[in-house]
Protein backbone atom coordinates (compact mmCIF):
# COMPACT_ATOMS: atom_id res chain seq x y z
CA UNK A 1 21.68 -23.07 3.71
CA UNK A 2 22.02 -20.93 0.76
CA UNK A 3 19.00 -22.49 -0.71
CA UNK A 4 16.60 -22.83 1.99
CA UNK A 5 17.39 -18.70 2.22
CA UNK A 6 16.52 -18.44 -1.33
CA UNK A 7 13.61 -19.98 -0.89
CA UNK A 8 12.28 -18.22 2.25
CA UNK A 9 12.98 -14.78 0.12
CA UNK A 10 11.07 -16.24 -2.44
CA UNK A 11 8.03 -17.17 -0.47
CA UNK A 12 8.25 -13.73 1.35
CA UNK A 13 8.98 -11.54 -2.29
CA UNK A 14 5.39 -13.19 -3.41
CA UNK A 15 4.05 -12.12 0.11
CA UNK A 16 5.01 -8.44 -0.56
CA UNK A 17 2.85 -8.64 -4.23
CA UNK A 18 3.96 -7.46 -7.51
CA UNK A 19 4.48 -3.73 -8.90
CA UNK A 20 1.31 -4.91 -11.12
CA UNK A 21 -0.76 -5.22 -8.10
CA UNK A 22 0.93 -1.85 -6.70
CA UNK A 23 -0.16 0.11 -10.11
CA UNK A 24 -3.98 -1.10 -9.69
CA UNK A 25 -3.71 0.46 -5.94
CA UNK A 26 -2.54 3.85 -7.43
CA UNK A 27 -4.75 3.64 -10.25
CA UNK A 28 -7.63 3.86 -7.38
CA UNK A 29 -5.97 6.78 -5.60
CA UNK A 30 -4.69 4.57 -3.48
CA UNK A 31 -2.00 2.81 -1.71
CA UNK A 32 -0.52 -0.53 -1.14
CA UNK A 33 -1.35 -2.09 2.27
CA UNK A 34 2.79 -2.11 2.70
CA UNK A 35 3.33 1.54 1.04
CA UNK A 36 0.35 2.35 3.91
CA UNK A 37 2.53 0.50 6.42
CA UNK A 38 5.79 2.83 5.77
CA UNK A 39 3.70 6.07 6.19
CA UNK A 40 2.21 4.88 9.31
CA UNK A 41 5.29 3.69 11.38
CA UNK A 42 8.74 5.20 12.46
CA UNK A 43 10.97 4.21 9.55
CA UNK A 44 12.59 0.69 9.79
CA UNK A 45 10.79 -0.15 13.03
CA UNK A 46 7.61 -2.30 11.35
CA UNK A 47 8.15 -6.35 12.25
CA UNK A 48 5.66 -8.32 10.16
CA UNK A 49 4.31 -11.63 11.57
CA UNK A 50 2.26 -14.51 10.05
CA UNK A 51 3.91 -13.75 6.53
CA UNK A 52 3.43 -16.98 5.13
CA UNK A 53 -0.05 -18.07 6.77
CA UNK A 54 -2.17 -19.54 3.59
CA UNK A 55 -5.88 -20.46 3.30
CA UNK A 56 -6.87 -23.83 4.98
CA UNK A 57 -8.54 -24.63 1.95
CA UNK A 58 -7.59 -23.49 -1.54
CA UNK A 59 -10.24 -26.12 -3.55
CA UNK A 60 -11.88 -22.28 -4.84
CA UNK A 61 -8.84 -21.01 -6.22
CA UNK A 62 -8.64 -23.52 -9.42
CA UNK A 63 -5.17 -25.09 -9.44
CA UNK A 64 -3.94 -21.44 -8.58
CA UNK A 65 -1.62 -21.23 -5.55
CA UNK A 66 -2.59 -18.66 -2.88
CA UNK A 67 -0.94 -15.68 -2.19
CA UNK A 68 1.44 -15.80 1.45
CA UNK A 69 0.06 -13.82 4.02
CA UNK A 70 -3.61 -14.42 3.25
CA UNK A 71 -4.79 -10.82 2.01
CA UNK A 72 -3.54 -9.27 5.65
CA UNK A 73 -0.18 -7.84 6.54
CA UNK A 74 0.19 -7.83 10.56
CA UNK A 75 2.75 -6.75 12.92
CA UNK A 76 4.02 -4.39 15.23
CA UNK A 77 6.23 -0.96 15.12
CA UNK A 78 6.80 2.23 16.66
CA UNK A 79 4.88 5.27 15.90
CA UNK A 80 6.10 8.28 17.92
CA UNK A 81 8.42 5.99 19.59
CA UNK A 82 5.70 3.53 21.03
CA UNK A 83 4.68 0.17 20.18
CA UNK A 84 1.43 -0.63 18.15
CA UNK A 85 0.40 -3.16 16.61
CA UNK A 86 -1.64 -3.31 13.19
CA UNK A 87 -3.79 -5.18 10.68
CA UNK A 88 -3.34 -4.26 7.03
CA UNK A 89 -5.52 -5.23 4.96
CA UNK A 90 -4.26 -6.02 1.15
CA UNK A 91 -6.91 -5.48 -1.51
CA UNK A 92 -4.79 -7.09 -4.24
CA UNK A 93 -5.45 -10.30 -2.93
CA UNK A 94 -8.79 -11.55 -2.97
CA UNK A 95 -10.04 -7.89 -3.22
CA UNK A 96 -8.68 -7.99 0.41
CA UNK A 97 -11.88 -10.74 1.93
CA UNK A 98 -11.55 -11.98 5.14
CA UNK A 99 -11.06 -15.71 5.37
CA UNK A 100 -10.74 -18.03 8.18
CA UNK A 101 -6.83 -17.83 8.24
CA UNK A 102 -7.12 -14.16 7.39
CA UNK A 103 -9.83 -13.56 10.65
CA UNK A 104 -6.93 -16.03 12.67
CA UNK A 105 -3.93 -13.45 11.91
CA UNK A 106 -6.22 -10.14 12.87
CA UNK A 107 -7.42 -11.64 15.87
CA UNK A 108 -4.03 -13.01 17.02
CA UNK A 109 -1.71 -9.32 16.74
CA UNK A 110 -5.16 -7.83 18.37
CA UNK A 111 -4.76 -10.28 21.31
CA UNK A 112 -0.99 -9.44 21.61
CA UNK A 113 -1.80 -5.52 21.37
CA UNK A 114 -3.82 -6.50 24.53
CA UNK A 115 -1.20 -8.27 26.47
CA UNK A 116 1.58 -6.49 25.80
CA UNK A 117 -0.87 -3.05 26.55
CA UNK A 118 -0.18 -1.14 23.51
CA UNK A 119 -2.31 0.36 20.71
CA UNK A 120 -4.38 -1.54 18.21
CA UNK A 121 -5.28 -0.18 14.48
CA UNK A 122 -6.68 -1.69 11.44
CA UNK A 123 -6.47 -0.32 8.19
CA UNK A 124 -9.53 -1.63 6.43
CA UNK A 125 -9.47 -2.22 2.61
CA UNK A 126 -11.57 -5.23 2.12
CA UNK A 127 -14.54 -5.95 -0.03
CA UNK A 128 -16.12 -8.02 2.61
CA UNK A 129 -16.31 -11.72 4.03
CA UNK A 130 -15.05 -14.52 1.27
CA UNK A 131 -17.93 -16.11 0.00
CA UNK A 132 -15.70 -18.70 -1.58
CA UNK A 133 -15.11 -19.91 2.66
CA UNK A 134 -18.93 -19.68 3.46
CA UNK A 135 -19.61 -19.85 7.20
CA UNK A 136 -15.83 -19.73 8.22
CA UNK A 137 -15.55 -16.26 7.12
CA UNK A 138 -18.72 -15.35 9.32
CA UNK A 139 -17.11 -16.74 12.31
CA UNK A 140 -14.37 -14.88 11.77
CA UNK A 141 -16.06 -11.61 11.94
CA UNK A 142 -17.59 -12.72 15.37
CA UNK A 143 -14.32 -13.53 16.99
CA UNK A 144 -13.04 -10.19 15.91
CA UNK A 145 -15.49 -8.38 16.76
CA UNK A 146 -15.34 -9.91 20.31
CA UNK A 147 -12.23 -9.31 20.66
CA UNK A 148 -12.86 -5.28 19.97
CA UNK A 149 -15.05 -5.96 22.83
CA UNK A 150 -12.77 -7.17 24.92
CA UNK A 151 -10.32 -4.65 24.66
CA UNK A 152 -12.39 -1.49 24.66
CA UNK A 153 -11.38 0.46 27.17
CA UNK A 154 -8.28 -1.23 28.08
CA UNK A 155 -6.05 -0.19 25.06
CA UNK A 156 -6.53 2.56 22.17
CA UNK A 157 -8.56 0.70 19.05
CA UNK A 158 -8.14 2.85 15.67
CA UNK A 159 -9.98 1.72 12.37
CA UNK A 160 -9.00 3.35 9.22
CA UNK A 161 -10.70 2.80 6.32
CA UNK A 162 -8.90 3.64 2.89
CA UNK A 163 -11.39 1.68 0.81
CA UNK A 164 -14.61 -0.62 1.02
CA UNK A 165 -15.64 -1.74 4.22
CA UNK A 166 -19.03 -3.66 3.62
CA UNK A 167 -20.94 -6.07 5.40
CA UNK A 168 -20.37 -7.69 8.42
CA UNK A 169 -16.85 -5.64 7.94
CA UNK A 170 -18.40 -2.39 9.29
CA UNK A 171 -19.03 -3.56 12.41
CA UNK A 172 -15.34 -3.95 13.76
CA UNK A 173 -14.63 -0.24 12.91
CA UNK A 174 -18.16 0.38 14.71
CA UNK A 175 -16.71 -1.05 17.95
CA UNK A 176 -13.45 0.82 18.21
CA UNK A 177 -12.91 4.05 19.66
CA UNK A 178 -12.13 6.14 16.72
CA UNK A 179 -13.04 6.12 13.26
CA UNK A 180 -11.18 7.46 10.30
CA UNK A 181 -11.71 7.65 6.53
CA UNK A 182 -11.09 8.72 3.41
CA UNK A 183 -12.49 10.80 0.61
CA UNK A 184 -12.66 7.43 -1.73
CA UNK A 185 -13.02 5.06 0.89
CA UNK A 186 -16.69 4.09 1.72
CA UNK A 187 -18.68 2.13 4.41
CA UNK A 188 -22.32 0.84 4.39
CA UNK A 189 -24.23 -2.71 5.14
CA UNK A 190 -24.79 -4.95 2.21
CA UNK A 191 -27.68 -6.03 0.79
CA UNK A 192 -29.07 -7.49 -2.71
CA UNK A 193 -30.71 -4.43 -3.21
CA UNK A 194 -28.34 -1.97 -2.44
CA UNK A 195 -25.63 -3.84 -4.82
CA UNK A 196 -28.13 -4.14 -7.86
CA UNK A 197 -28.69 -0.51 -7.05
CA UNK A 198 -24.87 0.66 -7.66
CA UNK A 199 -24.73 -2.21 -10.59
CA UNK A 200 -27.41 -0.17 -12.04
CA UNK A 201 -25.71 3.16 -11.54
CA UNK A 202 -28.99 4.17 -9.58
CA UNK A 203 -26.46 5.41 -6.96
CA UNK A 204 -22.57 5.48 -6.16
CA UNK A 205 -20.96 3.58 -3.55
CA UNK A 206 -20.24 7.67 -2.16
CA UNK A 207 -23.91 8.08 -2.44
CA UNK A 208 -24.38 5.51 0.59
CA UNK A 209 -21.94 5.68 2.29
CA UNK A 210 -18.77 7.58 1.05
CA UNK A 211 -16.47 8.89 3.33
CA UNK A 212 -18.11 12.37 3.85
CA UNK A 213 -21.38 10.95 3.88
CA UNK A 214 -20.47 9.34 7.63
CA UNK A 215 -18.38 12.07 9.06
CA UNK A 216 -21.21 14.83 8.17
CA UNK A 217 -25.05 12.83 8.15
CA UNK A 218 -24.10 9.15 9.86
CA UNK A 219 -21.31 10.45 12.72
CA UNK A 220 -19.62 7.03 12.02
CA UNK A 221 -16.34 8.76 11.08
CA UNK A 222 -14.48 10.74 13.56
CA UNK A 223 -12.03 11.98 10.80
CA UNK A 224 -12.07 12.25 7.30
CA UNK A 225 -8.95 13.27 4.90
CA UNK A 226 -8.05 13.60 1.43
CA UNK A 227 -6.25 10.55 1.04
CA UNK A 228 -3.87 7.67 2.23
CA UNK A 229 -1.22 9.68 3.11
CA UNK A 230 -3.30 12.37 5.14
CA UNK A 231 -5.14 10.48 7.25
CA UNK A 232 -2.50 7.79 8.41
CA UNK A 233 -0.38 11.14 9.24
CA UNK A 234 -3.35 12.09 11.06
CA UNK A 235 -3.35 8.97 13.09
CA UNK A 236 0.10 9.53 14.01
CA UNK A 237 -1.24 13.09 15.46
CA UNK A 238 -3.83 11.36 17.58
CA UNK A 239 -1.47 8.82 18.83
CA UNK A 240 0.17 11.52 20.18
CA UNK A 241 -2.82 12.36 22.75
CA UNK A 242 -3.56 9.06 24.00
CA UNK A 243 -1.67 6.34 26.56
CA UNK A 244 -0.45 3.12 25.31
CA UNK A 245 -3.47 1.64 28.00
CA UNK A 246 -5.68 1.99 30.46
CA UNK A 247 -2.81 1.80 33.06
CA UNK A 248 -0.98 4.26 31.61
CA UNK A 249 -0.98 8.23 31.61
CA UNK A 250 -1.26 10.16 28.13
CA UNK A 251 2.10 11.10 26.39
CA UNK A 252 3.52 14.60 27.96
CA UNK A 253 5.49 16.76 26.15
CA UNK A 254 7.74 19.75 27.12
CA UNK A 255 5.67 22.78 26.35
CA UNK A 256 7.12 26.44 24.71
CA UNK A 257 3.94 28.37 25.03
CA UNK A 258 4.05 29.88 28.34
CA UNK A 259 2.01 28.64 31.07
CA UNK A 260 1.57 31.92 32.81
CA UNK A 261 0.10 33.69 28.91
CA UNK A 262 -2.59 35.74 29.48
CA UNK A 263 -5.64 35.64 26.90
CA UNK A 264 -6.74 39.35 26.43
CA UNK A 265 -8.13 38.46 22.84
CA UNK A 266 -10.54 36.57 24.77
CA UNK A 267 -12.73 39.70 25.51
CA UNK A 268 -12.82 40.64 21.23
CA UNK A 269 -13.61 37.25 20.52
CA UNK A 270 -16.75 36.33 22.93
CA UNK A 271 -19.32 39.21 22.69
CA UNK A 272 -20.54 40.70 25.86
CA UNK A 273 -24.06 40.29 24.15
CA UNK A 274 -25.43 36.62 24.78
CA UNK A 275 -27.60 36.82 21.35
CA UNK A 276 -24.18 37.07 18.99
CA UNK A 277 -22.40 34.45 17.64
CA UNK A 278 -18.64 33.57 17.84
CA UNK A 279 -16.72 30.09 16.60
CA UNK A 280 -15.71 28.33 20.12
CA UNK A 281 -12.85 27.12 17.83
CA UNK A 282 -10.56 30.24 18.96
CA UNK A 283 -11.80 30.39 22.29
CA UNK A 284 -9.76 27.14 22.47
CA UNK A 285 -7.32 28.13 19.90
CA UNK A 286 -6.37 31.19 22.53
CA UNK A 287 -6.08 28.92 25.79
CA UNK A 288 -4.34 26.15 24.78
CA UNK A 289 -0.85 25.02 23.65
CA UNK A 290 0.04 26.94 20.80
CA UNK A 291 -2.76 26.75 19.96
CA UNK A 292 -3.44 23.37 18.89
CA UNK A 293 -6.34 21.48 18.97
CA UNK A 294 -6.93 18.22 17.28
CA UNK A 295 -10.99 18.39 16.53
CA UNK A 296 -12.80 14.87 16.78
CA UNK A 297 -16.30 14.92 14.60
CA UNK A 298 -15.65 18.03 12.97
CA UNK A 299 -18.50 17.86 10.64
CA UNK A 300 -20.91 16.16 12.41
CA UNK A 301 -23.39 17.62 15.04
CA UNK A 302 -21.34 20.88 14.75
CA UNK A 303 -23.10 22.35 17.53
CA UNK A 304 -20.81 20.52 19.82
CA UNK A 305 -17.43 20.70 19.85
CA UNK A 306 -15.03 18.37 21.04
CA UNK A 307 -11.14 17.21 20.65
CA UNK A 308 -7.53 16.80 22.10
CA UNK A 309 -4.98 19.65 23.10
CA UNK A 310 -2.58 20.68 25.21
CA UNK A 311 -2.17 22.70 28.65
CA UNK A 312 1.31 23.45 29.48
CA UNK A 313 2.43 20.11 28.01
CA UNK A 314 -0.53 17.89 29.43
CA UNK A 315 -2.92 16.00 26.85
CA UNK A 316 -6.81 17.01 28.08
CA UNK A 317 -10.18 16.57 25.94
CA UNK A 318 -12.27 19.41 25.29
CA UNK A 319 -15.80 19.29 25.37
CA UNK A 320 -17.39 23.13 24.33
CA UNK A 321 -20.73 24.34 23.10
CA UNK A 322 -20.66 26.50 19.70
CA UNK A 323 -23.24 29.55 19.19
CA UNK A 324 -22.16 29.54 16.04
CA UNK A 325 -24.38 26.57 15.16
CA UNK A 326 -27.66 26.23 16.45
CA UNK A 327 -27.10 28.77 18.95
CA UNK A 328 -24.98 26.05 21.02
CA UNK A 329 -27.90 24.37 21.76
CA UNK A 330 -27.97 20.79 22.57
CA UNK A 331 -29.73 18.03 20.33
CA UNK A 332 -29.44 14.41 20.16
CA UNK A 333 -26.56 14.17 17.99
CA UNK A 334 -24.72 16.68 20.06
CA UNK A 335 -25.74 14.46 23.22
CA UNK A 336 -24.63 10.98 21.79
CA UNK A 337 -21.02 13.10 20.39
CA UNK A 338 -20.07 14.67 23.62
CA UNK A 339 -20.89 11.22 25.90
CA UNK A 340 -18.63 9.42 23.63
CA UNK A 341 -15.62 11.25 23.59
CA UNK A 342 -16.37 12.03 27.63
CA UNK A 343 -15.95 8.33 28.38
CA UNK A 344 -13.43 7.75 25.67
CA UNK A 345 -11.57 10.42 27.87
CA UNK A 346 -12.57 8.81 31.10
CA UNK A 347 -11.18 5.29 29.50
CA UNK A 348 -7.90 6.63 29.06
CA UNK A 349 -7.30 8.64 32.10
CA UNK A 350 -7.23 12.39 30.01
CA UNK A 351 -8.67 15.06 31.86
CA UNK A 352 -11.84 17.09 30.51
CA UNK A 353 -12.13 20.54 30.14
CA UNK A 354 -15.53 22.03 29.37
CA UNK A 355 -16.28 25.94 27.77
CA UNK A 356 -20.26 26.13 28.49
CA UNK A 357 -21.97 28.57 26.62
CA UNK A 358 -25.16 27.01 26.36
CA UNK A 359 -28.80 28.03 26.22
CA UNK A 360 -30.27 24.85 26.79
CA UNK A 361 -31.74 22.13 24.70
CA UNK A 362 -33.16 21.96 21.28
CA UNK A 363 -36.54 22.24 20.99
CA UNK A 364 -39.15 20.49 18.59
CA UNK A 365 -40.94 17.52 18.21
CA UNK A 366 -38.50 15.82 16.15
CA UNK A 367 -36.18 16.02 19.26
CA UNK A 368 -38.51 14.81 21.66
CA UNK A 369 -39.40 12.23 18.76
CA UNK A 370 -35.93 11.33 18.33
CA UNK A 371 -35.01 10.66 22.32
CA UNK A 372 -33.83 13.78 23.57
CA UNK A 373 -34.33 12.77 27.15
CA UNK A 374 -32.82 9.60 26.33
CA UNK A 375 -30.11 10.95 24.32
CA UNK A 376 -30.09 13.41 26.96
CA UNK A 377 -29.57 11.17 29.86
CA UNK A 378 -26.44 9.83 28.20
CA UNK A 379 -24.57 12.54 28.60
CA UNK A 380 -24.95 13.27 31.84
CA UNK A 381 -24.41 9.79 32.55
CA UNK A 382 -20.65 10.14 31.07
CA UNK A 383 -19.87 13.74 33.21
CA UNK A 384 -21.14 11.56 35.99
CA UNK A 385 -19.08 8.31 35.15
CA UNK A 386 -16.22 9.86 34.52
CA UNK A 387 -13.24 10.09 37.62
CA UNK A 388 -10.65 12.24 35.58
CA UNK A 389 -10.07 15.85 36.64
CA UNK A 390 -13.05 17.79 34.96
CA UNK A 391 -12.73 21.28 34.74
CA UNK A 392 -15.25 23.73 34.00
CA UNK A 393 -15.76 27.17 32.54
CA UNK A 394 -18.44 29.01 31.84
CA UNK A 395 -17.70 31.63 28.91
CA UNK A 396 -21.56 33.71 29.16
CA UNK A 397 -24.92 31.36 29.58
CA UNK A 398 -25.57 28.60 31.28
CA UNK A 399 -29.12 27.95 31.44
CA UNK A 400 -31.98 25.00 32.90
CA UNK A 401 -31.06 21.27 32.21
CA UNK A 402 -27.89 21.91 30.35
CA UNK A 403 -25.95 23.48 33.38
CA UNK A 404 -26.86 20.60 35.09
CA UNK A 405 -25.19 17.49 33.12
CA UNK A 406 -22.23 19.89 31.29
CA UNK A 407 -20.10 18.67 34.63
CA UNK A 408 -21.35 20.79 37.35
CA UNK A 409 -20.80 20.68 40.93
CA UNK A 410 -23.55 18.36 41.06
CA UNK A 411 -22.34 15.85 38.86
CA UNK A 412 -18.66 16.29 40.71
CA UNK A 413 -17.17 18.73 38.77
CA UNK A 414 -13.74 19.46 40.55
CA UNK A 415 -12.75 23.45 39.45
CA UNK A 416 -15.24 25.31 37.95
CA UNK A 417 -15.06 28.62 37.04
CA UNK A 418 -16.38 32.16 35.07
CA UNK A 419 -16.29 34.79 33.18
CA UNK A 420 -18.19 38.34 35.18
CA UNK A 421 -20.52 38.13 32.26
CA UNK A 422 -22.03 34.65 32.58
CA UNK A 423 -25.52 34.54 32.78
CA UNK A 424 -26.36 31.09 34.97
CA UNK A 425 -30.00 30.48 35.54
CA UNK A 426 -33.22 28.39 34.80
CA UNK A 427 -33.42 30.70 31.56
CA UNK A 428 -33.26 34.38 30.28
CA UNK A 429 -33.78 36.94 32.17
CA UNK A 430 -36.51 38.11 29.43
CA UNK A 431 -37.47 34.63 29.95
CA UNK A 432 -38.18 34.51 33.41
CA UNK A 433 -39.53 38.12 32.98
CA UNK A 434 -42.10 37.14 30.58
CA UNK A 435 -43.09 33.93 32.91
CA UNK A 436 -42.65 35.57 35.99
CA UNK A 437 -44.10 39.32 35.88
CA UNK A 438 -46.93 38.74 32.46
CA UNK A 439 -49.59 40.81 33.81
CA UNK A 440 -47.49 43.62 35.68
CA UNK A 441 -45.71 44.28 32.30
CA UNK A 442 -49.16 44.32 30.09
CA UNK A 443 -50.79 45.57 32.62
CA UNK A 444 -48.14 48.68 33.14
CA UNK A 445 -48.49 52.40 31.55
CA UNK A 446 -45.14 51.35 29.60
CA UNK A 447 -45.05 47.38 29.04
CA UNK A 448 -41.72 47.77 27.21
CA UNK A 449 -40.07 50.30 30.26
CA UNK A 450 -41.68 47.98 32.41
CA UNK A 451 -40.05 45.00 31.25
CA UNK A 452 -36.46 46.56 30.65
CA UNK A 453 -36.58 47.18 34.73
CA UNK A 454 -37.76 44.24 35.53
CA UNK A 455 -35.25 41.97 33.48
CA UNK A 456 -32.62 44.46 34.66
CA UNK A 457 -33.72 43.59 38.77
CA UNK A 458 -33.78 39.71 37.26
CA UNK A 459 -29.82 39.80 36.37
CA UNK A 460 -28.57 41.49 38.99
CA UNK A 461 -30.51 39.41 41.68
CA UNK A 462 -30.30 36.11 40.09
CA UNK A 463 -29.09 35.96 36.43
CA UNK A 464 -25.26 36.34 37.45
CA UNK A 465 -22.40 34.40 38.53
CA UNK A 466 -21.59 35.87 41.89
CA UNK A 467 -25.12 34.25 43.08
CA UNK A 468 -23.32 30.66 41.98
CA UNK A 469 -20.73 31.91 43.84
CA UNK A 470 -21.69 32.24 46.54
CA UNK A 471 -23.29 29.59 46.91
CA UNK A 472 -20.08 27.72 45.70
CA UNK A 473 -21.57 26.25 42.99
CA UNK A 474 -18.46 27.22 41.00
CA UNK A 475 -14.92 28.08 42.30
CA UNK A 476 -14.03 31.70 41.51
CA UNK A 477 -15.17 34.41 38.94
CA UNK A 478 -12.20 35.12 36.92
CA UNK A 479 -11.27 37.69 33.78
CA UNK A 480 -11.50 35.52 30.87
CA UNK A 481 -7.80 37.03 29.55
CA UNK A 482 -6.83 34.76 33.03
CA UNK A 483 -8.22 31.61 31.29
CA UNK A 484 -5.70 29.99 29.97
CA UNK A 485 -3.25 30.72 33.16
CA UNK A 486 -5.91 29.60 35.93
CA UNK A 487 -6.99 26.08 33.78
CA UNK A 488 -3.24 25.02 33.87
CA UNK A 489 -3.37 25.95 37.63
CA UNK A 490 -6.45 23.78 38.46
CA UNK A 491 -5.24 21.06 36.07
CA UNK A 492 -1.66 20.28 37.67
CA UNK A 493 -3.69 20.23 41.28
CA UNK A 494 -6.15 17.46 40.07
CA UNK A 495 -3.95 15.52 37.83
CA UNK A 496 -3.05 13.34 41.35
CA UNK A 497 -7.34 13.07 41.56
CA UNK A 498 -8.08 9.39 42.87
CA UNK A 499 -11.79 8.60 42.67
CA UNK A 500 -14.11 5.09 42.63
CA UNK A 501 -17.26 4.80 42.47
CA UNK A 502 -19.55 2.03 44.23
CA UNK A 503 -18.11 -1.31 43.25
CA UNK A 504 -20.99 -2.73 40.26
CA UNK A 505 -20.62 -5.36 37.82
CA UNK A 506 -21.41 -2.11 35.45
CA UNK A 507 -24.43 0.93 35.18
CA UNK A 508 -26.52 0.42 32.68
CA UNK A 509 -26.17 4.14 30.76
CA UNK A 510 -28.60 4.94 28.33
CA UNK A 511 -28.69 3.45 25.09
């Protein structure tokens, strides 16, 4: 026996790699798919499977036996005390290309994240399909990339990419739910060109597709960090906010911050005057858990804000405007960021809390180029879609179109509330003024007292909440220092919500 155990630690010490193949990692800035692995999981609770899986055909590597484990390490762990399951890719072998054998072990502990309903990440390192393998590599990118298909929406899929990702490789990461990257990692779609390009220093791999290039211009990356370490950390963090699956409800934990806080910073930080601008950052920052809030897309579409936190120990996405950028107006990127992370929410059964403050769209013809209304249409399409609890509060405008889809009443929003300042209307009262009353204010002694009345009469008879109210078009006007104390409220007495909609094969949302 002694010898068939030295053998098996044999086979599986050649698995692991050498500390040669560590050092060229480091050298990159970079770790080892293993030394990634540790980080990642609860210590000691990583199982690796497939270890010794080999090539089916080794004719391309020239008398030289392959490496065990096929350039992948997969398995399953804890993180946070829950089961996931993972794909590692290791760029010391074969720069980390995916093979037939190396496409069979992915797919396999992707499938078994899906029965056994628990998360699903893969931490790409890979420098793209084998060429040595031909076609068989190809297929293997279309059976994993059908089964990211199957499983969206069903359990939490997580790409991570701590290197190259090129090719046909970039479109796995496209079809899971969240995206993360580094600072020296890089993404982009392969082409002669493009590689004689970098060969000829015309352009760095960063250049086209670096890892600040998609979280700020592209929106591929949800997250972006400094390094290895940082952003699998960072994954543990958003663990933390979602369910294991679909069937499941999001981690709770005990709270400290008192439910019953009151908010009276609230009234410094939003300015009574709807033409200033304020970060929406510590509107949230006040209201929620300690204030806590794990931001998704930070750097892209910045006029939107969106992410995870906490009220009074319950996990709930936050969809806000921000007048600090672009006045909080809405644009196609904002559109396509907030109907994502809406039905990501929806998907995964975590309530949605929205902070409107919102002007209306973007104007311009490169909008109405671009798809607004199409763009648009998706959002509203997700507020619609979506049967979690949706709260909603309205921090000073609401105006036209974009009080519509930002889950009103109308689009069954359950609670919705705001603040006595809120200005909810078609548009501006200087607006409406200008549209309404034109040739009573030029035609007037004083055009400018004239107007002042007029858009004064305007607000008090229309450009208000208490007209919504009463109308019931939102729940209650409250002080905003109350925020924090009634959303915890109106959360706990929707969390039991149970809502279908017509049975469909599936709607067909706008693409």
């Amino acid at each position: 026996m002694e010898t068939h155990v030295n053998e098996l630690r044999k086979r599986k010490s050649i698995a692991a790699g050498s500390a040669k193949d560590v050092e060229r990692q480091h050298a990159k800035g970079r770790l080892s798919a293993r030394e990634r692995l540790d980080i990642l999981f609860d210590p000691g609770t990583f199982e690796e499977i497939d270890t010794l899986v080999t090539p089916r055909y080794e004719s391309y590597l020239d008398g030289r036996a392959s490496r065990p484990g096929d350039g992948v390490v997969t398995g399953f762990g804890l993180v946070n005390g829950r089961h996931v399951f993972v794909a590692s890719q290791d760029a010391t072998v074969m720069g980390g290309s995916l093979g037939e054998m190396h496409a069979n072990k992915i797919v396999k502990v992707m499938q078994m994240a899906l029965k056994y309903g628990a998360p699903f990440i893969a931490l790409n390192d890979s420098g793209g399909a084998r060429i040595q393998e031909g076609v068989d590599s190809l297929a293997g990118y279309a059976r994993i990339f059908d089964a990211n298909c199957e499983a969206s929406g069903v359990i939490p899929q997580i790409s991570v990419i701590l290197g190259p990702c090129a090719g046909g490789a970039v479109y796995s990461p496209a079809l899971t739910d969240f995206v993360f990257m580094t600072e020296n990692s890089y993404m982009f779609i392969t082409g002669p060109e493009v590689v004689r390009a970098v060969m000829q220093e015309q352009v760095s791999f960063e250049e086209l597709g670096g890892g600040l290039i998609h979280s700020r211009e592209s929106g591929v990356s949800h997250f972006l960090s400094k390094d290895d370490t940082e952003c699998l950390q960072l994954v543990r963090e958003l663990l933390s906010y979602l369910p294991s699956t679909n069937q499941d409800d999001p981690p709770y934990l005990q709270p400290v911050d008192d439910p019953d806080r009151r908010c009276p910073e609230l009234e410094r930080i939003v300015p009574v005057d709807s033409h200033k601008p304020y970060d929406v950052r510590e509107v949230i920052g006040s209201i929620v858990d300690d204030g806590r809030f794990l931001e998704v897309h930070q750097l892209w579409a910045e006029n939107m804000v969106v992410g995870f936190a906490r009220l009074n120990g319950w996990a709930v996405g936050i969809v806000a405007n921000q007048p600090k950028v672009l006045a909080g107006t809405i644009d196609i990127k904002a559109s396509i960021k907030a109907a994502h992370f809406i039905r990501t929410c929806d998907a995964f059964n975590i309530p949605i809390i929205t902070l409107q403050d919102v002007p209306g769209f973007l104007p311009g013809k490169h909008q109405e180029y671009g798809g607004i209304i199409r763009n648009g249409a998706r959002m509203i399409y997700a507020y619609s879609e979506a049967t979690v609890p949706k709260l909603m509060l309205i921090t000073r405008k609401s105006y036209g179109g974009a009080y519509c889809m930002m889950s009103s009443k109308g689009l069954r929003g359950d609670l919705l509330y705001a603040w006595p300042n809120a200005e909810i209307a078609v548009m501006g009262a200087e607006g409406a003024v200008n549209v309404l009353f034109r040739k009573e204010v030029t035609s007037a002694p004083d055009p400018n007292a004239m107007r002042a009345e007029l858009v004064a009469d305007y607000e008090q008879k229309f450009n208000n909440p208490y007209v919504c109210a009463a109308r019931g078009l939102i729940d209650d006007v409250i002080e905003p220092r109350d925020s924090r104390r009634v959303l915890i409220r109106a959360l706990e007495v929707t969390l039991s919500k149970r809502e279908r909609h017509i049975p469909k094969k599936h709607g067909l949302s706008p693409m």
